[in-house]
Protein backbone atom coordinates (compact mmCIF):
# COMPACT_ATOMS: atom_id res chain seq x y z
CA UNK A 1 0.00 0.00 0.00
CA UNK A 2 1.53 3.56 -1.31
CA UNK A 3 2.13 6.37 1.74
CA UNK A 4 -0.74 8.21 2.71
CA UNK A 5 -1.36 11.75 1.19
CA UNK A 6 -1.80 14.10 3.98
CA UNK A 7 -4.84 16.47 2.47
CA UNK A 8 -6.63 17.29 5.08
CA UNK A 9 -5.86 18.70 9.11
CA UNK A 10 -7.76 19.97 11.64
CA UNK A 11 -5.65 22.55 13.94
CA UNK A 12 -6.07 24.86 17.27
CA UNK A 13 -4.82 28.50 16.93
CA UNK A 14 -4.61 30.68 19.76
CA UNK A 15 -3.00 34.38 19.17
CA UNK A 16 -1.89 35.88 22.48
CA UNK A 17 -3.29 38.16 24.61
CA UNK A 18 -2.62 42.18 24.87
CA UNK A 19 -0.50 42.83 28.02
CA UNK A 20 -2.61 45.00 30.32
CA UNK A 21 -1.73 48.89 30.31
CA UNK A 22 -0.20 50.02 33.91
CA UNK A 23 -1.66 52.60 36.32
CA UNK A 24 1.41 54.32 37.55
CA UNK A 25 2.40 58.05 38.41
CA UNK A 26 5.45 59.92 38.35
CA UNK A 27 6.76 61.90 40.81
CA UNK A 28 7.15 65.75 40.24
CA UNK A 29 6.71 68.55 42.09
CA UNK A 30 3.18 70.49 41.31
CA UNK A 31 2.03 68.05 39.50
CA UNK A 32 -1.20 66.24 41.04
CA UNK A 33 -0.45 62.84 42.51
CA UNK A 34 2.56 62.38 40.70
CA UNK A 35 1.08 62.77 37.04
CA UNK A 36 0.21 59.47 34.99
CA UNK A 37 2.65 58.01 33.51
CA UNK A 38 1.71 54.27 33.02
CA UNK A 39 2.71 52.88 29.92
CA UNK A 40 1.05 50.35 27.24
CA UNK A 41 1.04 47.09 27.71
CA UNK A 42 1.97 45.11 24.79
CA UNK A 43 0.14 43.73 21.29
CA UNK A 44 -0.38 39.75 21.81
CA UNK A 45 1.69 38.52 18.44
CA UNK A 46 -0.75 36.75 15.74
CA UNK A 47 -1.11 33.13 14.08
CA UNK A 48 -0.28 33.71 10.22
CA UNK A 49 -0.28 31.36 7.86
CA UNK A 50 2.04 31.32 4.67
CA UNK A 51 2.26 29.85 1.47
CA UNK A 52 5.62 27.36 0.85
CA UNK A 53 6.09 26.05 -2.67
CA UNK A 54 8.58 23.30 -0.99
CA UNK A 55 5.59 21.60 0.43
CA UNK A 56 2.74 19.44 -1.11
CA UNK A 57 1.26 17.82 2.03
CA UNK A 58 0.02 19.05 5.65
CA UNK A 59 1.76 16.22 7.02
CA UNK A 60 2.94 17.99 10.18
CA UNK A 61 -0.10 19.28 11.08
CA UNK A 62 -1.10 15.99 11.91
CA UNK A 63 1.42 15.37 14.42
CA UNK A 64 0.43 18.95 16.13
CA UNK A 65 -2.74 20.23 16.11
CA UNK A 66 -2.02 23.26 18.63
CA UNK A 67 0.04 26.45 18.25
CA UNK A 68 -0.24 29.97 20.10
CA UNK A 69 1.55 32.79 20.06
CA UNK A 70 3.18 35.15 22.16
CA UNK A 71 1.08 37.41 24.53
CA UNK A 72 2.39 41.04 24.86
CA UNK A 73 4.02 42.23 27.90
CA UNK A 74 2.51 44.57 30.84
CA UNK A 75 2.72 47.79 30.45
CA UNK A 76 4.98 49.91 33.24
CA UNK A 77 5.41 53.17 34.86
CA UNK A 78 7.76 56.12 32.97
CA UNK A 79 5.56 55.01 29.85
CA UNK A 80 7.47 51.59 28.97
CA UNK A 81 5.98 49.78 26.67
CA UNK A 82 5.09 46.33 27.00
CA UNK A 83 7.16 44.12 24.70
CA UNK A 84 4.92 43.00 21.78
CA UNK A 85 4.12 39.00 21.75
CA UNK A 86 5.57 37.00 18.70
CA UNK A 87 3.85 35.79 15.66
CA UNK A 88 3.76 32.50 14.65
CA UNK A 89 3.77 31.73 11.26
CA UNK A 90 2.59 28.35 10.28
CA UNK A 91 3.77 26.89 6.60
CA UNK A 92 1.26 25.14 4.27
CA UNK A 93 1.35 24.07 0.93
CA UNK A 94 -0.36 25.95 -2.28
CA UNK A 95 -3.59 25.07 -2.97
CA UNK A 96 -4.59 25.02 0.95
CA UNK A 97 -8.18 25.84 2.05
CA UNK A 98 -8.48 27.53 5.18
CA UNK A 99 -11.90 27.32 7.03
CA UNK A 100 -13.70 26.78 10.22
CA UNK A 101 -14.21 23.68 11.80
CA UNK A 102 -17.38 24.25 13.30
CA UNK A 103 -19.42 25.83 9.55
CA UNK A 104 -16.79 25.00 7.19
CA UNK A 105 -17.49 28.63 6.40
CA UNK A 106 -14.11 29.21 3.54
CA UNK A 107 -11.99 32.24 5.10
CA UNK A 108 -8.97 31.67 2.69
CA UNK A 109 -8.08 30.14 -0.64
CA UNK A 110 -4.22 30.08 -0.29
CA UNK A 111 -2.58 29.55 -3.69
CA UNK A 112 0.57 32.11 -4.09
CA UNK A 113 3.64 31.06 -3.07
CA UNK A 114 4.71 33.40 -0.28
CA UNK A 115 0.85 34.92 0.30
CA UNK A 116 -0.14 35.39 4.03
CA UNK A 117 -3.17 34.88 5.78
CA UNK A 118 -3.31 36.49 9.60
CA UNK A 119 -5.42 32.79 10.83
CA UNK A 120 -6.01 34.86 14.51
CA UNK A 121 -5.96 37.97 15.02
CA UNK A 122 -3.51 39.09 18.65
CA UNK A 123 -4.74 41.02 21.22
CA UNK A 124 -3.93 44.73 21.27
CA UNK A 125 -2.39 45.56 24.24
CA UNK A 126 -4.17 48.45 26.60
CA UNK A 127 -3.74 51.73 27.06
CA UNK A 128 -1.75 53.21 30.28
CA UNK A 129 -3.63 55.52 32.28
CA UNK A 130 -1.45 58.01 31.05
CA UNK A 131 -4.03 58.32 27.91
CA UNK A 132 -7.02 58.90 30.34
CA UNK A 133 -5.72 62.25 31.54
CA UNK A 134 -7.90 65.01 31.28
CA UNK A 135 -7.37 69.01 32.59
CA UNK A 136 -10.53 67.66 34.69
CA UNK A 137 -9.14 63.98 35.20
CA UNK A 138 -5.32 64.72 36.05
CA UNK A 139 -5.01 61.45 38.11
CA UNK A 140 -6.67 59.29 36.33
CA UNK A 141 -6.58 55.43 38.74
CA UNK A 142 -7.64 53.35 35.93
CA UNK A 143 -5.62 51.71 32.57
CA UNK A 144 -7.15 49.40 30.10
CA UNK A 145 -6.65 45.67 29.78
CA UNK A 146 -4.81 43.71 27.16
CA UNK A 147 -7.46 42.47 24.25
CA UNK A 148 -7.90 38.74 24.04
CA UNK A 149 -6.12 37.13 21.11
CA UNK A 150 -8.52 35.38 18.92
CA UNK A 151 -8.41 31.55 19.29
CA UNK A 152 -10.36 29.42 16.12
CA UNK A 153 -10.31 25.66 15.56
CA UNK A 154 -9.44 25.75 11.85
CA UNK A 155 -9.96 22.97 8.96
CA UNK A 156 -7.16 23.24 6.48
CA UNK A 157 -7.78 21.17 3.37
CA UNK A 158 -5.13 21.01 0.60
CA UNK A 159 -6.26 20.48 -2.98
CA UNK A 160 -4.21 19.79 -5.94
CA UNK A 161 -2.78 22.56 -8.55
CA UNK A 162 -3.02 20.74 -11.88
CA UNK A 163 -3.95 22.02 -15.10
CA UNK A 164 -4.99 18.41 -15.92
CA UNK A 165 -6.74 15.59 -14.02
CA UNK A 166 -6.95 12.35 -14.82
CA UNK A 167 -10.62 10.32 -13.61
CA UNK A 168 -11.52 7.19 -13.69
CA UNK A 169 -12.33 3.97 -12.83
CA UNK A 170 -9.61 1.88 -10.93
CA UNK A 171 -7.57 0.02 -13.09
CA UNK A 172 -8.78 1.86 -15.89
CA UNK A 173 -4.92 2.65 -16.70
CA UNK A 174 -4.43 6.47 -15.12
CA UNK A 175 -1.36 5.41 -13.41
CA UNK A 176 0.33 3.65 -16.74
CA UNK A 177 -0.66 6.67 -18.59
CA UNK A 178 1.25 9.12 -16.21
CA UNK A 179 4.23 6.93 -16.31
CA UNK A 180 3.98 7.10 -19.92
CA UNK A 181 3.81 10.64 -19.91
CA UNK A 182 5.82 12.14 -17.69
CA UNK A 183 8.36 11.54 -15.06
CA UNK A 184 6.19 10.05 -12.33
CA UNK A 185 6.32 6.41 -11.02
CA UNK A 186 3.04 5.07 -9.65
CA UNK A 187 2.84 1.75 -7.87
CA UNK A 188 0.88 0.02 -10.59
CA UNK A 189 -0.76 -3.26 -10.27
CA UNK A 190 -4.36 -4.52 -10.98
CA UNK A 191 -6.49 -4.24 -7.77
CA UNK A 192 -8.95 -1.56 -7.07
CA UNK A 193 -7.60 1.43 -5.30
CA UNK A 194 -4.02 0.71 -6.33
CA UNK A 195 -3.40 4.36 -5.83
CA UNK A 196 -4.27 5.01 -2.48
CA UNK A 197 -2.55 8.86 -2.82
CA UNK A 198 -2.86 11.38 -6.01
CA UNK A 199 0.38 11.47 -8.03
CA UNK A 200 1.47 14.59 -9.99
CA UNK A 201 3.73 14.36 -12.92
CA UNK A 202 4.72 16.93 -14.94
CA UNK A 203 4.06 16.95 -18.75
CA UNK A 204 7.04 18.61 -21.00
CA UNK A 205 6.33 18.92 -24.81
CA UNK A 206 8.72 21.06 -25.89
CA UNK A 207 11.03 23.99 -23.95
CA UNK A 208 8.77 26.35 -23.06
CA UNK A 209 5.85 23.79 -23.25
CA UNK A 210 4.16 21.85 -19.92
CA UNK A 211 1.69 21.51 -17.82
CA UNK A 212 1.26 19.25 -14.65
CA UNK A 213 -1.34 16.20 -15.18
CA UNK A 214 -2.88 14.76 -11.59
CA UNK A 215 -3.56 10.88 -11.41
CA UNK A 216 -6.77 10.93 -9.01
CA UNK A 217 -7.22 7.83 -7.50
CA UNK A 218 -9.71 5.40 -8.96
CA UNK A 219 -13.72 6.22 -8.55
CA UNK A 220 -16.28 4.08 -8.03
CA UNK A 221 -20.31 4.22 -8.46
CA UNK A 222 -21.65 6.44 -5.14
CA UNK A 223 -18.44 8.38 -4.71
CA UNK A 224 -19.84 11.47 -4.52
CA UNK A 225 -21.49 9.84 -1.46
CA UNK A 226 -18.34 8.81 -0.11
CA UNK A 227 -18.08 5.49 -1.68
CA UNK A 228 -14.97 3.85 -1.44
CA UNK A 229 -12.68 6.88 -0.92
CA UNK A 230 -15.15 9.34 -2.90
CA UNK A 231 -15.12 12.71 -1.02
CA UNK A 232 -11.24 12.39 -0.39
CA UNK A 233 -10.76 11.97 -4.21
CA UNK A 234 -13.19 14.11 -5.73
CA UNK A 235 -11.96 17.17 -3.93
CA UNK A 236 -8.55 17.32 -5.92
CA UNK A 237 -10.42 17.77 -9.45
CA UNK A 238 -12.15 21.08 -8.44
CA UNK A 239 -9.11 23.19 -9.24
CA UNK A 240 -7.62 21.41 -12.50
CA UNK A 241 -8.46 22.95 -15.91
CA UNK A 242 -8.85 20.05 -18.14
CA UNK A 243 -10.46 16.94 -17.15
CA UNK A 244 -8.74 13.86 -18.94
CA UNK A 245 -11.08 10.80 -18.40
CA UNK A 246 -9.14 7.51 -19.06
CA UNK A 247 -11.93 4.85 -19.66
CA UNK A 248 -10.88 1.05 -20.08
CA UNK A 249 -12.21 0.19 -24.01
CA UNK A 250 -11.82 -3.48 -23.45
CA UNK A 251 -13.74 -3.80 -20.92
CA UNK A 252 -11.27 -6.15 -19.27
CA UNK A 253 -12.79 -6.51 -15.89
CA UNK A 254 -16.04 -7.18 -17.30
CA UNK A 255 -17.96 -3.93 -17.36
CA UNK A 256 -19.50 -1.65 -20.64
CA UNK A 257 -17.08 1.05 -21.16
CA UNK A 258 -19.74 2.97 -22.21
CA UNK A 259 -21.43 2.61 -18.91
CA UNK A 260 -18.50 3.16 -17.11
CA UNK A 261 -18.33 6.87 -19.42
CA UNK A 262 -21.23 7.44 -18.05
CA UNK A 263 -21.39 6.21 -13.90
CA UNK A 264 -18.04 8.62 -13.85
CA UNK A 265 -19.49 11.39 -15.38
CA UNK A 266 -22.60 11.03 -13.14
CA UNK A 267 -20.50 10.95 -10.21
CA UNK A 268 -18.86 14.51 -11.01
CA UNK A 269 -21.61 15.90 -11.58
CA UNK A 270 -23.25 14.79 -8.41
CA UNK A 271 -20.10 16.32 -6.56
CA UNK A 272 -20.86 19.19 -7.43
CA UNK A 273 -22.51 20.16 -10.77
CA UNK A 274 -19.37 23.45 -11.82
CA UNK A 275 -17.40 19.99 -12.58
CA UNK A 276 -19.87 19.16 -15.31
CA UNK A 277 -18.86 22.32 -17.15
CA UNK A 278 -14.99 21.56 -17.33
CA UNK A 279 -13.67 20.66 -20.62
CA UNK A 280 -13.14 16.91 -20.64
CA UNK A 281 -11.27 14.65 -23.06
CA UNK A 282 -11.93 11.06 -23.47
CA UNK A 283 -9.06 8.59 -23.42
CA UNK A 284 -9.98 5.17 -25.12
CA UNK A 285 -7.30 3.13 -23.37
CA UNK A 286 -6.04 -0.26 -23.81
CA UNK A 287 -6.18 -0.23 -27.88
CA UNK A 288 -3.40 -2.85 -27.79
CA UNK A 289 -6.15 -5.08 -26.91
CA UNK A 290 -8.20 -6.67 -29.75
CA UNK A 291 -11.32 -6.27 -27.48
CA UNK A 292 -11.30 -2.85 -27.86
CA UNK A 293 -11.57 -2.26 -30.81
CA UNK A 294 -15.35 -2.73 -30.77
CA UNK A 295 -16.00 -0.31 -28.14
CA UNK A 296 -14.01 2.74 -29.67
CA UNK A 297 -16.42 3.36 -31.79
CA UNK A 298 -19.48 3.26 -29.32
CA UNK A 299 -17.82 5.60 -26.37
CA UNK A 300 -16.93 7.95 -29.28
CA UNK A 301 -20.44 8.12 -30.23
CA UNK A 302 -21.30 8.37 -26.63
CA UNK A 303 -18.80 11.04 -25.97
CA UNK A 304 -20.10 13.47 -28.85
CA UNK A 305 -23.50 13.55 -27.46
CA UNK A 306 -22.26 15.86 -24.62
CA UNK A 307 -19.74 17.49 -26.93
CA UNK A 308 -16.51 15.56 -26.11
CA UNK A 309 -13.47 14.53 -28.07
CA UNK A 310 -12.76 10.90 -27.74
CA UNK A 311 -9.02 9.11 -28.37
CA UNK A 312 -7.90 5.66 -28.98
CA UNK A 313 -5.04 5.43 -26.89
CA UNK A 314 -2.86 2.74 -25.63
CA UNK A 315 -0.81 4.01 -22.53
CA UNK A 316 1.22 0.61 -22.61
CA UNK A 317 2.40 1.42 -25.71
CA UNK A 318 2.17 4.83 -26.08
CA UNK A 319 -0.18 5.08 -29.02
CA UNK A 320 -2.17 7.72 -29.43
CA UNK A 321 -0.50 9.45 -26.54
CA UNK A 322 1.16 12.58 -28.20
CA UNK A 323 -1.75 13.51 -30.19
CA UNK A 324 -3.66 13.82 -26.85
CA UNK A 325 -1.07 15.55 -24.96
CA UNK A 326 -1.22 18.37 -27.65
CA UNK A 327 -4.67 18.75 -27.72
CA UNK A 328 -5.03 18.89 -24.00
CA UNK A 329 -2.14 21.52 -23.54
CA UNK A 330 -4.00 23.15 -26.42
CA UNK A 331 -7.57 23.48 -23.86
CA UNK A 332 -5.05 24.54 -20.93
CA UNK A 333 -3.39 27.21 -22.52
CA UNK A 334 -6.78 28.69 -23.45
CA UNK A 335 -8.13 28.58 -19.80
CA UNK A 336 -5.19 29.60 -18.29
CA UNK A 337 -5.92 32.72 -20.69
CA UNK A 338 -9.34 33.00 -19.63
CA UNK A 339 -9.83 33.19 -16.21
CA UNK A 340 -6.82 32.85 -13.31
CA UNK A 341 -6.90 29.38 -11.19
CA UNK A 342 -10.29 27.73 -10.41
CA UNK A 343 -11.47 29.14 -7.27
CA UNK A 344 -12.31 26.78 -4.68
CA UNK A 345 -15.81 25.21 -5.14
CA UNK A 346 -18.08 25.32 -2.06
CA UNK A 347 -19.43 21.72 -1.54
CA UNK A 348 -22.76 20.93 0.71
CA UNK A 349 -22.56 21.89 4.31
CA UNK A 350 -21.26 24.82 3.93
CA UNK A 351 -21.59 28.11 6.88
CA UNK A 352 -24.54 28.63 8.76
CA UNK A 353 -25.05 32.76 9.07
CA UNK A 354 -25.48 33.51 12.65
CA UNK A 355 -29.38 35.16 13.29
CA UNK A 356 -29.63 38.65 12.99
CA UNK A 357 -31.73 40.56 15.52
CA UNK A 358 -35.36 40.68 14.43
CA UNK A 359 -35.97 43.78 12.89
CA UNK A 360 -39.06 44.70 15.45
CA UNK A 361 -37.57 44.18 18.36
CA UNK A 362 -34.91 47.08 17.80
CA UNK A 363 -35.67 49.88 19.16
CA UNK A 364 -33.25 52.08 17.87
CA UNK A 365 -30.54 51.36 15.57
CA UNK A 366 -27.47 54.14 15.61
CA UNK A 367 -26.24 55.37 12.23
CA UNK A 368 -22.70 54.72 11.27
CA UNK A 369 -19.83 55.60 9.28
CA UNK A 370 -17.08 53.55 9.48
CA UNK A 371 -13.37 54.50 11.47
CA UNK A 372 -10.67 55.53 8.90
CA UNK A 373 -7.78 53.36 8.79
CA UNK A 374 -4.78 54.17 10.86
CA UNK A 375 -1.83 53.82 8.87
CA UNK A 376 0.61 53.45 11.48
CA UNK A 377 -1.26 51.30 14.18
CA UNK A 378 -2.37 49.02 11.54
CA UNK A 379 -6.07 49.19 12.95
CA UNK A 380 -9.53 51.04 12.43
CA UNK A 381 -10.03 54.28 14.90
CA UNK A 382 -12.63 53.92 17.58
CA UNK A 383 -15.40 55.62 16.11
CA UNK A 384 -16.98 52.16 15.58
CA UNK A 385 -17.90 52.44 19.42
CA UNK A 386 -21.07 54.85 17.76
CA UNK A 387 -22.45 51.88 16.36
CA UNK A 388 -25.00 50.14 18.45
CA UNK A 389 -28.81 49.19 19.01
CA UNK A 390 -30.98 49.44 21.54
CA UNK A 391 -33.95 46.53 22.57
CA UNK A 392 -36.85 45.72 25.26
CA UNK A 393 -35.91 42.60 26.66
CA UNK A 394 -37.66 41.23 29.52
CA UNK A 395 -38.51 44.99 30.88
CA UNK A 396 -34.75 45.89 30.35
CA UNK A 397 -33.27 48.22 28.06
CA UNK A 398 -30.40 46.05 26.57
CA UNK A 399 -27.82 48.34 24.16
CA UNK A 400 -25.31 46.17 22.08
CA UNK A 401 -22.68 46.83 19.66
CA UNK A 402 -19.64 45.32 18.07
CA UNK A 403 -17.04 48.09 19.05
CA UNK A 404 -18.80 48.20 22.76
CA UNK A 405 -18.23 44.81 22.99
CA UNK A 406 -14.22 44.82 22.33
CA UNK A 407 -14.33 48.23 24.61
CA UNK A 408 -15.97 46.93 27.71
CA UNK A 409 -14.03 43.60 27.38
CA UNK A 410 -10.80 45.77 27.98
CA UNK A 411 -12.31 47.53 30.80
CA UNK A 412 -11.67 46.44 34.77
CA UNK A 413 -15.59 46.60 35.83
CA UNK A 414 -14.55 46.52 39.46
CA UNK A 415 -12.63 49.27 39.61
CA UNK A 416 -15.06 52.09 40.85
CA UNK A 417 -12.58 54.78 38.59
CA UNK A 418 -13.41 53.16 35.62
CA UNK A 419 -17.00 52.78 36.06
CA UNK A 420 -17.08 56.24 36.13
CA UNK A 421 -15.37 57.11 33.04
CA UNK A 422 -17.49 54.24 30.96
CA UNK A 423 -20.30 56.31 32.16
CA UNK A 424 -18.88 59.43 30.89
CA UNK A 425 -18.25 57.63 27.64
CA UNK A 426 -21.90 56.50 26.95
CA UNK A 427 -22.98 59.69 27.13
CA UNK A 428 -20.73 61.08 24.58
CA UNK A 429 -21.45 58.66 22.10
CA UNK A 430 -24.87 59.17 22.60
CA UNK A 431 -26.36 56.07 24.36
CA UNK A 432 -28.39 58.35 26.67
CA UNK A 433 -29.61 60.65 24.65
CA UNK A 434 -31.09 57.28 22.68
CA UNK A 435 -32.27 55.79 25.96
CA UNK A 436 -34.32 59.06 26.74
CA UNK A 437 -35.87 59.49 23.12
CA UNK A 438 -36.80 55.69 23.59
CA UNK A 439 -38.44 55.94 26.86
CA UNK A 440 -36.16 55.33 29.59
CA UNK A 441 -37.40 56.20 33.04
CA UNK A 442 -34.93 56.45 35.95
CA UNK A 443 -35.00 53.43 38.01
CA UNK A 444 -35.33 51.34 34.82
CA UNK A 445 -32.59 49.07 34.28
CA UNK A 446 -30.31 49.16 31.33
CA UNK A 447 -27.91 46.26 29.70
CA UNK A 448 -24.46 47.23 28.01
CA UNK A 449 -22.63 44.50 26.97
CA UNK A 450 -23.79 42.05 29.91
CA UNK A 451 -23.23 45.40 32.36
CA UNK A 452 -26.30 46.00 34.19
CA UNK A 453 -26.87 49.05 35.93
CA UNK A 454 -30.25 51.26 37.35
CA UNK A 455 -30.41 54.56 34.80
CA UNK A 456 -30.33 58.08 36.96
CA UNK A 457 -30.73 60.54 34.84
């Protein structure tokens, strides 16, 4: 039995934490309590992922299926910095498919060799109290605490880059035809399933003149249930350019080559119905045979009725084989001029979209423009903390949004200071002046974020 092709991993990322800022004054004369001076804490480093054209398997990512990264360092007093956490950048092979575990919702199609993809995001680190100084708040006794680095379980799943793909039925000859064609050496023996793993090959017809040709394993009738080894199979056709369907015209294991034409074809197109669409040529193998030579005729026949070219070939002894190369390099040089790389193909089972809020139930829903991009931090400004909706639930008055969310979680809700200046803040964004249009009495009770409190106005 041939090695095992390592195609698909499931992996635990964890980006680190952002180091807490420090509450800390100086001491100088005149100046209240010392001044502020406590510094940032630290941005948690991020899990990246990056495209290496030296690999073709995930193989290690089956031996560890955890990696984090480096959380930043506390912020101190005389405004030090927290050191920044470091990244950790994770190699995978072209043609990777990044998604998550839980939906299988896609988040990145990773083909370029040296492309990056930030797989969790670190945790910014918090602001000193040295930033919540005010001519009204000199001494400000509260900092901000280090963001959480986002942790995902992720589902990467590699799928071949060919410009040609070779389906089939097992023993139909795909792995004696890549042998024949290129440089590739395929256990070959006559079983089904002798190739347990896909092999690539690489097709030269002249200097400047190639293209790589992918022997899928065998399929059987139901793959596209999972038959056999379907759904590990079928996934490494949805990127090639050129389908090359090797079909066994002698029939020697007993079955109509013309039925076998069509189970395969059936079975792509119950995969998912884009592979229908891909140009397709059909190899009549085994010509050396004298059985064949009464089925050529009938898969050709066959084969026009949905618009294909079929070719006697012989991959034993090569005939046939050059005319087919040509006209197959022929179809990938015109797709490679049409349109970039297949994109991946998004097979049942995909994401399931969270619920949105029912429309009715909002009371009021803030307008927003979106923060400019800060060039030198990397991140978008904080006006996103004016975005947010207000509800009845359950007699409460519950406001939400995104940018509260992340702002609260960096906030120490114990500490009496900073409850004070999160009150401050909802006023100036405006969550008060919402609450009163919308009814709010005092004594009712209000929800930010999971913070309860009784509204005084």
């Amino acid at each position: 039995m041939g090695a095992a092709f390592y195609d698909i991993a499931r992996i635990t990322v964890k980006a680190g934490d952002g180091g807490n800022g420090a509450v800390s004054f100086r001491r100088e004369k005149y100046v209240p309590a010392g001044g502020p001076d406590g510094g940032d804490g630290g941005d948690g480093g991020s899990i990246i992922l990056e495209v290496d054209n030296n690999l073709s398997t995930l193989i290690d990512y089956t031996y560890r299926r955890h990696y984090q990264a480096g959380s930043g360092g506390h912020g101190q007093g005389s405004r030090k910095h927290g050191r920044n956490g470091n990244d950790v950048v994770l190699k995978v092979p072209p043609g990777t498919e990044v998604r998550l575990a839980g939906t299988g919702e896609l988040l990145c199609d990773m083909l370029a060799p040296g492309e990056r993809f930030v797989a969790a995001q670190g945790g910014r680190g918090g602001r000193g109290n040295v930033h919540f100084a005010t001519s009204t708040r000199q001494a400000p006794r509260f900092a901000e605490l280090g963001e959480k680095g986002e942790e995902k379980e992720l589902l990467l799943e590699l799928k071949l880059l060919a410009d040609a793909c070779l389906v089939g039925y097992p023993n139909a000859g795909k792995s004696t035809f890549i042998a024949a064609v290129s440089a590739a050496r395929p256990k070959i023996a006559n079983y089904p399933f002798t190739t347990l793993a896909p092999n690539l090959g690489v097709v030269r017809l002249g200097p400047e003149e190639s293209f790589v040709v992918a022997d899928v394993p065998g399929l059987i009738e139901g793959a596209h249930k999972g038959a056999g080894l379907g759904h590990d199979f079928l996934r490494h056709i949805e990127r090639t350019r050129v389908i090359l369907h090797v079909v066994d015209a002698a029939g020697v294991e007993g079955r109509d080559p013309v039925e076998d034409y069509r189970t395969i074809n059936h079975e792509l197109a119950q995969y998912h119905e884009k592979l229908a669409g891909y140009p397709q040529l059909v190899l009549a193998n085994k010509t050396d045979l004298p059985q064949a030579e009464t089925n050529i005729a009938r898969l050709a026949a066959e084969a026009a009725k949905d618009g294909r070219e079929c070719y006697p070939i012989s991959a034993a002894t090569k005939a046939g084989l050059k005319e087919v190369l040509y006209r197959a390099y022929q179809l990938i040089k015109e797709a490679r001029a049409g349109s970039p790389l297949p994109a991946a193909v998004r097979t049942p089972g995909g994401p399931e979209q969270a619920p949105e809020p029912r429309e009715d139930m909002i009371l009021y829903k803030a307008e927003f423009t979106p923060g400019e991009w800060d060039e030198k931090t990397g991140r978008r400004r904080r006006s996103d903390l004016k975005k947010f909706t207000i509800r009845r639930e359950n007699e409460k008055y519950v406001v939400e949004g995104a940018g509260l969310a992340r702002f609260l979680a960096r906030m120490d809700t114990t500490n009496p200071a900073t409850i004070r200046y999160l009150q401050r803040l909802l006023g100036k964004i405006g969550v008060y002046e919402a609450l009163r249009r919308h009814g709010v009495q005092n004594g009712d009770t209000v929800v930010v974020e999971g913070l309860e409190f009784e509204f005084v106005d």
